[in-house]
PDB file of N, CA and C in Angstrom:
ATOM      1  N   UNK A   1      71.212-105.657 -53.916  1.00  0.00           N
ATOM      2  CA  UNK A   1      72.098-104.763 -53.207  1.00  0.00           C
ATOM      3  C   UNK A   1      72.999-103.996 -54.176  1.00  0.00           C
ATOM      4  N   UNK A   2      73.790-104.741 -55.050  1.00  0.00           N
ATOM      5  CA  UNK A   2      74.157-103.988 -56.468  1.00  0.00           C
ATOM      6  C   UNK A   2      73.531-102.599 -57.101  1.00  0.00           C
ATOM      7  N   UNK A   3      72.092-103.124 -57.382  1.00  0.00           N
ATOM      8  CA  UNK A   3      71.755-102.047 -57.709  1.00  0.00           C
ATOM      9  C   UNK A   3      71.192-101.435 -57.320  1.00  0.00           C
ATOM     10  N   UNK A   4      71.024-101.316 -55.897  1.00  0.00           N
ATOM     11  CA  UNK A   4      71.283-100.195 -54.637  1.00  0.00           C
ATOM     12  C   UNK A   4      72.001 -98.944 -54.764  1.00  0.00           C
ATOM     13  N   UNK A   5      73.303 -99.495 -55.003  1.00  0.00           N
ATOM     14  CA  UNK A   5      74.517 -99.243 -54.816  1.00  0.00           C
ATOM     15  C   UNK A   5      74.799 -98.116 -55.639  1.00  0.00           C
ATOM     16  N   UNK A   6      74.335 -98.403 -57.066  1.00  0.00           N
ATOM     17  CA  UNK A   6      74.324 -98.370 -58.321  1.00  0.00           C
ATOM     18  C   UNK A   6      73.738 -97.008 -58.361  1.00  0.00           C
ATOM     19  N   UNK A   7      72.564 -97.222 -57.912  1.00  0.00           N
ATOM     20  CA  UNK A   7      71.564 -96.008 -57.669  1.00  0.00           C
ATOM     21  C   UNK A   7      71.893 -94.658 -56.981  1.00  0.00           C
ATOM     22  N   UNK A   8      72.292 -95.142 -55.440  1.00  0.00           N
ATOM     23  CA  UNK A   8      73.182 -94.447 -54.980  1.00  0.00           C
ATOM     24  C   UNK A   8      74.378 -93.598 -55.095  1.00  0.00           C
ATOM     25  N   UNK A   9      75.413 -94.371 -56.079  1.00  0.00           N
ATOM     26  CA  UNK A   9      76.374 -93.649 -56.824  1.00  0.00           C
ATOM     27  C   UNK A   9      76.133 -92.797 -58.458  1.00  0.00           C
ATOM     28  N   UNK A  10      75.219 -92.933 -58.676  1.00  0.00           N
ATOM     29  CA  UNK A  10      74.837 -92.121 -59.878  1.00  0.00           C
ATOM     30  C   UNK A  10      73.885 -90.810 -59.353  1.00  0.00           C
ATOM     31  N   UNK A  11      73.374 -90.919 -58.131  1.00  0.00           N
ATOM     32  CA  UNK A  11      72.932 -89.964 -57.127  1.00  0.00           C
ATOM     33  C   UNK A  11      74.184 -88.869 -56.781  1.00  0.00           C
ATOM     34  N   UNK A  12      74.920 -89.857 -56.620  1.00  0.00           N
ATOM     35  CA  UNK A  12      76.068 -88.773 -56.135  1.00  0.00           C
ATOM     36  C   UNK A  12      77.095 -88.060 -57.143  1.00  0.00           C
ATOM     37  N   UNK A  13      77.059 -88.748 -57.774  1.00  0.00           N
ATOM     38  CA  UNK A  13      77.537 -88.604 -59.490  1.00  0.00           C
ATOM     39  C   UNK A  13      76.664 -87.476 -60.011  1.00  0.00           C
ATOM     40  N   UNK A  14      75.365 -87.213 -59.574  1.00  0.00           N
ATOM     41  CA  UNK A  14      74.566 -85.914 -60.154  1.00  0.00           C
ATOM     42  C   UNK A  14      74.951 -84.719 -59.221  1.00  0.00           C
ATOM     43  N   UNK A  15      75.040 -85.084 -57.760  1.00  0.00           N
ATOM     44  CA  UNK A  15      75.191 -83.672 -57.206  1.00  0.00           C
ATOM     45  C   UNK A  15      76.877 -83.303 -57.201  1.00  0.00           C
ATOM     46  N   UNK A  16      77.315 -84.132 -57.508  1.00  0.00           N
ATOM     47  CA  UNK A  16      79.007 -83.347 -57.787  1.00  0.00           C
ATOM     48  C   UNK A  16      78.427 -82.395 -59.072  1.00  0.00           C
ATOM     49  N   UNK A  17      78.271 -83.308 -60.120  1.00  0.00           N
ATOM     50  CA  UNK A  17      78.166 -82.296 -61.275  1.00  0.00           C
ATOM     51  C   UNK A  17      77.376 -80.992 -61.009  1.00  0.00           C
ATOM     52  N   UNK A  18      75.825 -81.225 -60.305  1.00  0.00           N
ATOM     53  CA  UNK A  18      75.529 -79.716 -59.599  1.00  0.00           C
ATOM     54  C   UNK A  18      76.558 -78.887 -59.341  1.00  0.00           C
ATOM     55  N   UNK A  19      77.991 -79.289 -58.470  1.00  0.00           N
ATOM     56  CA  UNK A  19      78.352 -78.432 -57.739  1.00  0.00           C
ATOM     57  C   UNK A  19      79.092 -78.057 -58.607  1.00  0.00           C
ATOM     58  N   UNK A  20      79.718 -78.677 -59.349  1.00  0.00           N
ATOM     59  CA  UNK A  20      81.135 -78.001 -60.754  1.00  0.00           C
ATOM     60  C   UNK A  20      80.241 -77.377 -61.219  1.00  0.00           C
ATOM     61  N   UNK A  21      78.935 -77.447 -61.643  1.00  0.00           N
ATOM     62  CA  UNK A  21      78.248 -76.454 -62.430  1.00  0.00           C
ATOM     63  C   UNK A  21      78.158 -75.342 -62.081  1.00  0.00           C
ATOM     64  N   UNK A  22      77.628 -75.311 -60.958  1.00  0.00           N
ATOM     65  CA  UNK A  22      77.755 -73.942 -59.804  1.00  0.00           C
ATOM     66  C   UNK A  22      79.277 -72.898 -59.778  1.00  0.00           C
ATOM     67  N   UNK A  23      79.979 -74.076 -59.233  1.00  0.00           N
ATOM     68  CA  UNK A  23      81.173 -73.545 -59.439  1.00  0.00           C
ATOM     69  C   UNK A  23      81.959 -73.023 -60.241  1.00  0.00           C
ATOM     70  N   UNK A  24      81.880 -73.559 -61.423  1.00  0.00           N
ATOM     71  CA  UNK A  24      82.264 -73.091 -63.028  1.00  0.00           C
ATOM     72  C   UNK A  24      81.308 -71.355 -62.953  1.00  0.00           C
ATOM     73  N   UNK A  25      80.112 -71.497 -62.692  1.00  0.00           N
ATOM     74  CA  UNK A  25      79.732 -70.354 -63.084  1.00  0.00           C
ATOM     75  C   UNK A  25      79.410 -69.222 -61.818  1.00  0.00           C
ATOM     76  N   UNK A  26      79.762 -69.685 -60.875  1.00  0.00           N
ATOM     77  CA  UNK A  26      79.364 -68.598 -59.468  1.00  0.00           C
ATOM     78  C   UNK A  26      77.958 -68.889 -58.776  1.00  0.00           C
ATOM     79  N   UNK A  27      78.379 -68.462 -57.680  1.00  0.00           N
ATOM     80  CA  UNK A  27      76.469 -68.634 -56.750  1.00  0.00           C
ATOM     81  C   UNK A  27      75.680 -67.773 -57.326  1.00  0.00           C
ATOM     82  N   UNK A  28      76.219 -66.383 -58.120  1.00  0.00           N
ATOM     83  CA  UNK A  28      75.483 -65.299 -57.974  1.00  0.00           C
ATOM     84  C   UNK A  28      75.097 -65.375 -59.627  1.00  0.00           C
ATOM     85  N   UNK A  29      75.659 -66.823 -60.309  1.00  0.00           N
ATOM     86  CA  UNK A  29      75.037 -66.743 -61.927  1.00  0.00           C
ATOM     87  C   UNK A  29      75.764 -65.878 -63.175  1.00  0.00           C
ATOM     88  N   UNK A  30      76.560 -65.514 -62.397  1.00  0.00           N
ATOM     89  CA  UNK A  30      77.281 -64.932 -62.995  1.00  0.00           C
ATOM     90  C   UNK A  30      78.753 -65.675 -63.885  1.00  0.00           C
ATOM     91  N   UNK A  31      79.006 -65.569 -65.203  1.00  0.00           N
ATOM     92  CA  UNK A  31      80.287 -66.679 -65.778  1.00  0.00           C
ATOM     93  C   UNK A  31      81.538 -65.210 -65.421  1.00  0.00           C
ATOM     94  N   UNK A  32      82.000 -65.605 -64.279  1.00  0.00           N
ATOM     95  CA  UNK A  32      83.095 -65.031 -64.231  1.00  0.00           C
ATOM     96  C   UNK A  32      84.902 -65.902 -63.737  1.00  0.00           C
ATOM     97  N   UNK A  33      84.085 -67.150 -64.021  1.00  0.00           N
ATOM     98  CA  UNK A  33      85.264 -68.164 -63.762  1.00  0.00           C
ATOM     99  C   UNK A  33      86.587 -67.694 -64.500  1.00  0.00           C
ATOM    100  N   UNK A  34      86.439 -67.259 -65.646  1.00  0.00           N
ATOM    101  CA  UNK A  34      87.904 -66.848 -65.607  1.00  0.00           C
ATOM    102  C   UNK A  34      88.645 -65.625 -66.134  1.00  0.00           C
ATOM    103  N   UNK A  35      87.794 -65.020 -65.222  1.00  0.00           N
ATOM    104  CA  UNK A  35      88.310 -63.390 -64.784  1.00  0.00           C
ATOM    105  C   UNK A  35      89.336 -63.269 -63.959  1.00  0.00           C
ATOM    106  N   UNK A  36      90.141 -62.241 -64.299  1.00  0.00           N
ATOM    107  CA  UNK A  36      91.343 -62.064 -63.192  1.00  0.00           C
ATOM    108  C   UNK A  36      91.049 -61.208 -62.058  1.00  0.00           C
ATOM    109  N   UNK A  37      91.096 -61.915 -60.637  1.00  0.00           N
ATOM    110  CA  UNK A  37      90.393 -60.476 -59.826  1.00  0.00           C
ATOM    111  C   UNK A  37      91.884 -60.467 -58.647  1.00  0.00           C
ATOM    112  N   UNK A  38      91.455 -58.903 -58.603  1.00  0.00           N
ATOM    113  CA  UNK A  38      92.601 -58.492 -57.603  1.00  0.00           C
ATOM    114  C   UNK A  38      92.087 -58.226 -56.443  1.00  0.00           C
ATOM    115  N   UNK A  39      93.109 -58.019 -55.201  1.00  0.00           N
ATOM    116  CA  UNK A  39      92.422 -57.092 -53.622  1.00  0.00           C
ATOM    117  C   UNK A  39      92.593 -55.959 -53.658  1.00  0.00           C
ATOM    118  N   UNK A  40      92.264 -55.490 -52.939  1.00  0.00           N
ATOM    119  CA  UNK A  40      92.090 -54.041 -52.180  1.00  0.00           C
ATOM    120  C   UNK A  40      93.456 -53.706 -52.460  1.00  0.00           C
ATOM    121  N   UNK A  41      94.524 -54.047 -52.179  1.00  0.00           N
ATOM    122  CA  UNK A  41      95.564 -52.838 -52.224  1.00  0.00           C
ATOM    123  C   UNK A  41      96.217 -52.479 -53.858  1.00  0.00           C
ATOM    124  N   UNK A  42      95.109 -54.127 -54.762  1.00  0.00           N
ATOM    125  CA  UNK A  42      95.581 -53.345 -56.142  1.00  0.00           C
ATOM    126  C   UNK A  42      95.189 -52.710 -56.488  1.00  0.00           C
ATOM    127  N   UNK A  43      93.673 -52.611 -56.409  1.00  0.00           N
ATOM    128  CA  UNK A  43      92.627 -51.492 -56.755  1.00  0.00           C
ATOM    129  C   UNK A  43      93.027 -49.899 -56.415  1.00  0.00           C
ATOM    130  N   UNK A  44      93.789 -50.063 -55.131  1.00  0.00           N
ATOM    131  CA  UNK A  44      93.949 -48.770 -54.563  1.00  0.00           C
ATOM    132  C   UNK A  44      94.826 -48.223 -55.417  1.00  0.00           C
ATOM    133  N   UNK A  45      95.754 -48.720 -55.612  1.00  0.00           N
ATOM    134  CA  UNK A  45      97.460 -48.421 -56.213  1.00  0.00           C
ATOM    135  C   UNK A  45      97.145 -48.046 -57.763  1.00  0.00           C
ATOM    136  N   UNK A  46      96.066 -48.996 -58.474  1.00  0.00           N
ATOM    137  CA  UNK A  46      95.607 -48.881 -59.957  1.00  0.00           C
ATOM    138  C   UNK A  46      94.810 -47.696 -60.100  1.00  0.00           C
ATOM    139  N   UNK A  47      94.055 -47.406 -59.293  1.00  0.00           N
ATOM    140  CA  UNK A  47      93.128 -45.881 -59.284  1.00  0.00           C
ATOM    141  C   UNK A  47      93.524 -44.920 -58.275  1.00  0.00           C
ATOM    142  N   UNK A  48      94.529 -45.413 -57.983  1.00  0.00           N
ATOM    143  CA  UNK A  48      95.128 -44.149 -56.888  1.00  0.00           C
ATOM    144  C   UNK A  48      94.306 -43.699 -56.264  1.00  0.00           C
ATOM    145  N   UNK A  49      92.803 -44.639 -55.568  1.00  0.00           N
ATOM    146  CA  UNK A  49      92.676 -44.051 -54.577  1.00  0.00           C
ATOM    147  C   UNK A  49      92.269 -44.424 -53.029  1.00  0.00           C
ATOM    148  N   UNK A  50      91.430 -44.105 -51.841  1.00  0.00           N
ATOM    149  CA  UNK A  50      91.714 -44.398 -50.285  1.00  0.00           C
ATOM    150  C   UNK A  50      91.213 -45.385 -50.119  1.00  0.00           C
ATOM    151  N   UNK A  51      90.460 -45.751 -49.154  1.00  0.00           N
ATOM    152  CA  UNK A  51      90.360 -46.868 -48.406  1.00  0.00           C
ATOM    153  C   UNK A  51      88.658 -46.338 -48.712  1.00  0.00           C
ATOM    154  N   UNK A  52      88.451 -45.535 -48.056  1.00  0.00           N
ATOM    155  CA  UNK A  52      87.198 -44.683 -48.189  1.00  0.00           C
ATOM    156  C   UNK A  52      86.175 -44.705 -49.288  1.00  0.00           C
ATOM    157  N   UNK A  53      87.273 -44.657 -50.904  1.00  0.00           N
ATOM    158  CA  UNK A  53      86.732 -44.418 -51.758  1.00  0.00           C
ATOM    159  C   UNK A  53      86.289 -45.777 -52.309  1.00  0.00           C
ATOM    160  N   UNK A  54      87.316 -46.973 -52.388  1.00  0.00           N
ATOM    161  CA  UNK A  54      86.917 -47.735 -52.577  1.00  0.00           C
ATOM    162  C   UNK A  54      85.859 -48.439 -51.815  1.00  0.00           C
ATOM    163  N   UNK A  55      85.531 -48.010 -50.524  1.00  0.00           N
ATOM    164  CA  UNK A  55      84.429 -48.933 -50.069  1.00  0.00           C
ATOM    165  C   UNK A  55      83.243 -48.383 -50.451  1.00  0.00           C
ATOM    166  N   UNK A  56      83.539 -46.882 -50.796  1.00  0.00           N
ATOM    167  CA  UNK A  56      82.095 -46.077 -51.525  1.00  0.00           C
ATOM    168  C   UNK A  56      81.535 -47.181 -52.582  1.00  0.00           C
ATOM    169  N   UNK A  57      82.957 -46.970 -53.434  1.00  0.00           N
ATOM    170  CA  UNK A  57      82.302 -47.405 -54.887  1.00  0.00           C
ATOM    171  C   UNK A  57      82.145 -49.357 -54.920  1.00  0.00           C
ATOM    172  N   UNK A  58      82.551 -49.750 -54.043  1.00  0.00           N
ATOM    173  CA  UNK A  58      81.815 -51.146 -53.637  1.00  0.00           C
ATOM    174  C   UNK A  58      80.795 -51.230 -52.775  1.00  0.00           C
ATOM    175  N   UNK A  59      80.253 -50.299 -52.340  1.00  0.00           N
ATOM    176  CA  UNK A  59      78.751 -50.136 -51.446  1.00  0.00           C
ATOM    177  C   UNK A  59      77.543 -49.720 -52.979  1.00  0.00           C
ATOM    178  N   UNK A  60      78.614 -48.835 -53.507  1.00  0.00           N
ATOM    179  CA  UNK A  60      77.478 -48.604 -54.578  1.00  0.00           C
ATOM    180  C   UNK A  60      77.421 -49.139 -55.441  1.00  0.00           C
ATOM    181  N   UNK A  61      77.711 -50.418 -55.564  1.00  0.00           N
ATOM    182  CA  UNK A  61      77.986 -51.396 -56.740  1.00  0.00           C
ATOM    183  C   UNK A  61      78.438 -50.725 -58.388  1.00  0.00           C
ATOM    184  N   UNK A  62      79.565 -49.937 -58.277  1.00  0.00           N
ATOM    185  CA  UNK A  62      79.962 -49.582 -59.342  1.00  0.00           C
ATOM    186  C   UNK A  62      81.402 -50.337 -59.588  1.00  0.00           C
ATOM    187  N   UNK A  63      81.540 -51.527 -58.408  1.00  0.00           N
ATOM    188  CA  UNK A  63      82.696 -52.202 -58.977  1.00  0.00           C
ATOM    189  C   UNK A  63      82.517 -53.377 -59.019  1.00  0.00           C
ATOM    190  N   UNK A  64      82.951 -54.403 -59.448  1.00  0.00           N
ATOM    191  CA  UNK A  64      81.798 -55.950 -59.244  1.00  0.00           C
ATOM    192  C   UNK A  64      83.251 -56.703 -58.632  1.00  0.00           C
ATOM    193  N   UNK A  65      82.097 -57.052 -57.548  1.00  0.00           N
ATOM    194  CA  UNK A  65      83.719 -57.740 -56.367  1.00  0.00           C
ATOM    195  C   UNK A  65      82.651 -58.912 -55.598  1.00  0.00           C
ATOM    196  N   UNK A  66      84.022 -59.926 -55.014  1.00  0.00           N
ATOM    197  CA  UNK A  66      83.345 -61.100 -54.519  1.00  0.00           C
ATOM    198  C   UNK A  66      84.376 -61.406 -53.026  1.00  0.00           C
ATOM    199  N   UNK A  67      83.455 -61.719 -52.209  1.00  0.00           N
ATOM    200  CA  UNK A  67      84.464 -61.641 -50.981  1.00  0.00           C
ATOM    201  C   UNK A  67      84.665 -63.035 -50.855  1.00  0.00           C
ATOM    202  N   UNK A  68      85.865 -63.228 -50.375  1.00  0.00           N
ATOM    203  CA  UNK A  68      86.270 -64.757 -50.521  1.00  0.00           C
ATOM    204  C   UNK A  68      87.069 -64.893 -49.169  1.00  0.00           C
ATOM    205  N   UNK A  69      86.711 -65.281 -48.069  1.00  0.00           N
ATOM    206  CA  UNK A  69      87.417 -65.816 -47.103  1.00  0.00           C
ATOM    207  C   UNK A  69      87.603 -64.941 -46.436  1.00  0.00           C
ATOM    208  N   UNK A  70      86.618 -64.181 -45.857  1.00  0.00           N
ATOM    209  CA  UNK A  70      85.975 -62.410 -45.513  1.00  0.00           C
ATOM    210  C   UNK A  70      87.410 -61.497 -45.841  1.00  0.00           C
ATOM    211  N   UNK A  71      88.200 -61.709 -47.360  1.00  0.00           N
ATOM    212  CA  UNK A  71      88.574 -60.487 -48.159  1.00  0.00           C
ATOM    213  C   UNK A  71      88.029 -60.179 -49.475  1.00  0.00           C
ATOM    214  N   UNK A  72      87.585 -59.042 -49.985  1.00  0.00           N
ATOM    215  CA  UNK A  72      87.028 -58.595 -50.963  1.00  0.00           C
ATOM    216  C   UNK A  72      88.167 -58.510 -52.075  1.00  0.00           C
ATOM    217  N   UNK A  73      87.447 -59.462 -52.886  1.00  0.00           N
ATOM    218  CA  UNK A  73      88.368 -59.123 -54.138  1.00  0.00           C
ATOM    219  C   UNK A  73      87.713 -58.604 -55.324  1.00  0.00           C
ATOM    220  N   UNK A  74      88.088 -58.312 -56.204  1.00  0.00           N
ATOM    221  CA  UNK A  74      87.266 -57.241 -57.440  1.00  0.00           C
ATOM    222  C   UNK A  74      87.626 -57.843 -58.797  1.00  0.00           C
ATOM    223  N   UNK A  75      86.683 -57.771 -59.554  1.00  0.00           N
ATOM    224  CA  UNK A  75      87.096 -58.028 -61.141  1.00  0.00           C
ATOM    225  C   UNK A  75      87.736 -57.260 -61.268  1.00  0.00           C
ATOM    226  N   UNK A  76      88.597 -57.779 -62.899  1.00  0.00           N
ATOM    227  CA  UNK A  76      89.426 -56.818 -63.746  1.00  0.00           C
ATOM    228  C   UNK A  76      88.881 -55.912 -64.316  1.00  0.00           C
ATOM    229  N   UNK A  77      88.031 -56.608 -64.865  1.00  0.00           N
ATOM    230  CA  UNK A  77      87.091 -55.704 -66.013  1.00  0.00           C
ATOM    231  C   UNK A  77      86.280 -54.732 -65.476  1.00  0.00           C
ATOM    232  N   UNK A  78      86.083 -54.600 -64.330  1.00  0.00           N
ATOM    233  CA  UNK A  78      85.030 -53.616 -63.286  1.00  0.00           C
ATOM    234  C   UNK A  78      86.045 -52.518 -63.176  1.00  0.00           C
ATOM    235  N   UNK A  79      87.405 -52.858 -62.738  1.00  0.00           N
ATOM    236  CA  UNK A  79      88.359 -51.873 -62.350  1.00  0.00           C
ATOM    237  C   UNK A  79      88.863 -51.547 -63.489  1.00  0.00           C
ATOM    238  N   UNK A  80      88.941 -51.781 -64.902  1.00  0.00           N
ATOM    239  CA  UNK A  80      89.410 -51.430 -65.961  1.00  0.00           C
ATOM    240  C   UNK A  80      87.753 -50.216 -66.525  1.00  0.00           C
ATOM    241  N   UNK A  81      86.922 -50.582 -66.248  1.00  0.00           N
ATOM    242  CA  UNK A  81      85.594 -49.833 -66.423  1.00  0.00           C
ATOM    243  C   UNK A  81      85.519 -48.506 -65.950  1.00  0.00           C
ATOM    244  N   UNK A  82      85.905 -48.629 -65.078  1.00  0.00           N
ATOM    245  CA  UNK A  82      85.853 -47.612 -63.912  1.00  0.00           C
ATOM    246  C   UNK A  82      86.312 -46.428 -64.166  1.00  0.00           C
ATOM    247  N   UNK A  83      87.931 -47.147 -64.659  1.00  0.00           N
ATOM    248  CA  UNK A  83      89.440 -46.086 -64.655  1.00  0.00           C
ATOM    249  C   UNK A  83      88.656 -45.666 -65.985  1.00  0.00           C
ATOM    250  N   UNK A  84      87.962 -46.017 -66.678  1.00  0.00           N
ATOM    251  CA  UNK A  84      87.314 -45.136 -68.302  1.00  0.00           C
ATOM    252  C   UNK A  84      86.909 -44.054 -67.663  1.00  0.00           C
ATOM    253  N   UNK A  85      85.885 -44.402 -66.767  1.00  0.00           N
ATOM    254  CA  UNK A  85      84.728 -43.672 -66.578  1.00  0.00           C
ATOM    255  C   UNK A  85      85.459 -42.243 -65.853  1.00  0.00           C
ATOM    256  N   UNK A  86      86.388 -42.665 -65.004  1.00  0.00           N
ATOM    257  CA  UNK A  86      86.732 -41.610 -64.274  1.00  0.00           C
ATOM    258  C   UNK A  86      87.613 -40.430 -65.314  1.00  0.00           C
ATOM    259  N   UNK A  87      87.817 -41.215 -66.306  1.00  0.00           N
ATOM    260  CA  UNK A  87      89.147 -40.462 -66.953  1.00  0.00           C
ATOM    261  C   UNK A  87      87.537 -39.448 -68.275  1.00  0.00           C
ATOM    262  N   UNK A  88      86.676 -39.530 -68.026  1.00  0.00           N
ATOM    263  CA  UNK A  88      85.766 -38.602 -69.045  1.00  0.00           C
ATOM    264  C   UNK A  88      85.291 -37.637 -68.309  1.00  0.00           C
TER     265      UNK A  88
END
């Protein structure tokens, strides 16, 4: 029964670590664990612009965003990308 037990808890001992693994790195495979991401009304305020525009440029994947608790939040580095691109 011991080493039942034994078996059992080193079973479970593997799928935690699955899940920190996952988690550390995203569902989508991506290592963005420790990126700073903002919402919608920073994005707006940082690129000065609508509601409109930003859902453009997150439909067209030119901003890399992750919705978390059905609100969309956005990398830094996507919205720091961006403000380049727009400013050439």
């Amino acid at each position: 029964m011991y080493e039942n037990l034994v078996k059992h808890l080193e079973t479970l001992i593997g799928i935690q670590l699955k899940i920190l693994a996952v988690l550390a790195v995203g569902a989508d495979g991506n290592a963005h664990q420790q990126e700073e991401l903002l919402d919608s009304t920073d994005i707006k305020k940082m690129l000065n612009i609508s509601d409109s525009t930003l859902y453009r440029l997150r439909k067209s994947k030119q901003l890399k965003c992750k919705l978390i608790a059905g609100k969309w939040f956005y990398y830094k580095s996507s919205i720091l990308a961006e403000s380049v691109n727009e400013g050439q």
